[in-house]
C-alpha atoms as a PDB file:
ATOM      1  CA  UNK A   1     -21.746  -9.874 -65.175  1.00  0.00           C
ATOM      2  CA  UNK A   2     -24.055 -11.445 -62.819  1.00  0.00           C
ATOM      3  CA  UNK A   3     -22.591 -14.266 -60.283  1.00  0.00           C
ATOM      4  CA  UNK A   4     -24.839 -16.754 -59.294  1.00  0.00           C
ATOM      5  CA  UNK A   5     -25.502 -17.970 -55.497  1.00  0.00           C
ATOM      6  CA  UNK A   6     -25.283 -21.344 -56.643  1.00  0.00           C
ATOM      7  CA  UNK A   7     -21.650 -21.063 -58.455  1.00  0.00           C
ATOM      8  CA  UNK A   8     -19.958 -19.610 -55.181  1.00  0.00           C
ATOM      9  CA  UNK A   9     -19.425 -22.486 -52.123  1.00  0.00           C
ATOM     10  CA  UNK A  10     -22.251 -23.457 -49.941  1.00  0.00           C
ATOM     11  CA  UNK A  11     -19.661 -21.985 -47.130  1.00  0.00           C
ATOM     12  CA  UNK A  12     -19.975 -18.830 -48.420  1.00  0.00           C
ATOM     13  CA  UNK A  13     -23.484 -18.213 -49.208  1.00  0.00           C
ATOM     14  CA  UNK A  14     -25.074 -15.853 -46.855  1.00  0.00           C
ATOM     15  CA  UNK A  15     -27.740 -17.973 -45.565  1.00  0.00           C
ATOM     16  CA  UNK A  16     -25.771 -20.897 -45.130  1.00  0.00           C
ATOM     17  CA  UNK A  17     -22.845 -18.753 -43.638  1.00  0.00           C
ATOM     18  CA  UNK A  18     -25.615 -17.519 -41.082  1.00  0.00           C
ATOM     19  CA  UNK A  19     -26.760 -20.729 -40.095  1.00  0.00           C
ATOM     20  CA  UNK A  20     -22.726 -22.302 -39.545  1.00  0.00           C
ATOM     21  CA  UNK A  21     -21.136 -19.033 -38.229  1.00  0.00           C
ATOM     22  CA  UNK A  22     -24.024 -17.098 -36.746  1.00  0.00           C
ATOM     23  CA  UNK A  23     -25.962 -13.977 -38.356  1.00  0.00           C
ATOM     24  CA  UNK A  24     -23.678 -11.584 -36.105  1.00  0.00           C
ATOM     25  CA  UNK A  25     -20.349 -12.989 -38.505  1.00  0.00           C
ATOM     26  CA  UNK A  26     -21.950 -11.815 -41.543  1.00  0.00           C
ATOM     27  CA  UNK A  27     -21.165  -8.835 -43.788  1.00  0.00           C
ATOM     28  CA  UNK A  28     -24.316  -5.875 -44.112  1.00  0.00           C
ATOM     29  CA  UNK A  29     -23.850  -6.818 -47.677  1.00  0.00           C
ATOM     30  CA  UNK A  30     -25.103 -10.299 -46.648  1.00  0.00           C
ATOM     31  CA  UNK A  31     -27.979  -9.545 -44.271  1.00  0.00           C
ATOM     32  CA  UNK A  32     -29.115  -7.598 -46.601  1.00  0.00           C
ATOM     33  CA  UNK A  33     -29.172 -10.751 -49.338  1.00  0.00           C
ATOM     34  CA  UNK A  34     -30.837 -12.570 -47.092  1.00  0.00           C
ATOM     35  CA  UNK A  35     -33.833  -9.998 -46.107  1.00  0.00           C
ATOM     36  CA  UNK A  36     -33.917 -10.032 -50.211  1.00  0.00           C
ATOM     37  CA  UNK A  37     -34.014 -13.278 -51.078  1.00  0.00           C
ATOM     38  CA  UNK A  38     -33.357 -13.134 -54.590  1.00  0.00           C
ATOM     39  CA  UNK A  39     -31.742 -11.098 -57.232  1.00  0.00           C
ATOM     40  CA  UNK A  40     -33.056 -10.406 -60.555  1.00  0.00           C
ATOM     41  CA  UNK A  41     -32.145 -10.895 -64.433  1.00  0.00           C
ATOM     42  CA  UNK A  42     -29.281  -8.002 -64.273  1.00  0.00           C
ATOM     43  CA  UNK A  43     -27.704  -8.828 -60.678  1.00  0.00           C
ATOM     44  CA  UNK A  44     -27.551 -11.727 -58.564  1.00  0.00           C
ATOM     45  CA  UNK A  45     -28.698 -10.954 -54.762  1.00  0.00           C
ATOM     46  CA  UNK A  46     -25.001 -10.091 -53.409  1.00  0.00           C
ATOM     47  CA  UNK A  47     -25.184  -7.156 -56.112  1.00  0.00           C
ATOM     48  CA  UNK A  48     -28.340  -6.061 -55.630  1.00  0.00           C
ATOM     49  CA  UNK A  49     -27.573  -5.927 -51.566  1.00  0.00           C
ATOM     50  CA  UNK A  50     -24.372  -4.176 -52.664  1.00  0.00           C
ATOM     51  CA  UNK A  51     -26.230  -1.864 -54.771  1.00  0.00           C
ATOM     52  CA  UNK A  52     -28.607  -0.698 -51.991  1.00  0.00           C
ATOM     53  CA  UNK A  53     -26.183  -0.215 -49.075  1.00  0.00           C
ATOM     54  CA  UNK A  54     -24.014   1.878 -51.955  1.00  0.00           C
ATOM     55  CA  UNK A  55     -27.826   4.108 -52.434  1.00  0.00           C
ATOM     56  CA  UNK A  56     -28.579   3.960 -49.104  1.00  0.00           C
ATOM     57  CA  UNK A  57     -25.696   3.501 -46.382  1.00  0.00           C
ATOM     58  CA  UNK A  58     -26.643   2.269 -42.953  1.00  0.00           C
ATOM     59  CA  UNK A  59     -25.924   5.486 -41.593  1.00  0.00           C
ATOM     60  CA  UNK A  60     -28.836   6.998 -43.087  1.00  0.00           C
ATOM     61  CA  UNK A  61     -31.256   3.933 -41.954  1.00  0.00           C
ATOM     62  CA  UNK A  62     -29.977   4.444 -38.032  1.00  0.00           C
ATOM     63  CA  UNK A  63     -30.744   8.132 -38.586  1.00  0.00           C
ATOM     64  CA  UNK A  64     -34.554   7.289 -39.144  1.00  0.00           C
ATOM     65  CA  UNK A  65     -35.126   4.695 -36.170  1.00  0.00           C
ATOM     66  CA  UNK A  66     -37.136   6.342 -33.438  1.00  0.00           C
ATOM     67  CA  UNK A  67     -35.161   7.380 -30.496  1.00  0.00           C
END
């Protein structure tokens, strides 16, 4: 079931929550909703950033930085 942005508190919306607590205080799964944007007709943005970090851990994104 997709969860809507606009059904959860303005406090804890990820771009909100950025701008009050700072972009350091927020979860990968929100950073990641905020480089999205938006989410889709199947998922909201929180689940889509969920689903990619599941696909694709951070792990494997430091590994392919240059050194």
């Amino acid at each position: 079931m997709k969860h809507k942005l606009k059904d959860l508190p303005v406090s804890d919306r990820p771009r909100e929550k950025a701008l009050s607590v700072g972009f350091a205080n927020l979860s990968n799964v929100e950073l990641v909703a905020i480089l999205l944007g938006t989410g889709n007709a199947k998922h909201s943005v929180l689940d889509l950033a969920k689903i990619i970090l599941k696909k694709y851990p951070l792990d494997t994104w430091v590994a392919t930085l240059p050194k």
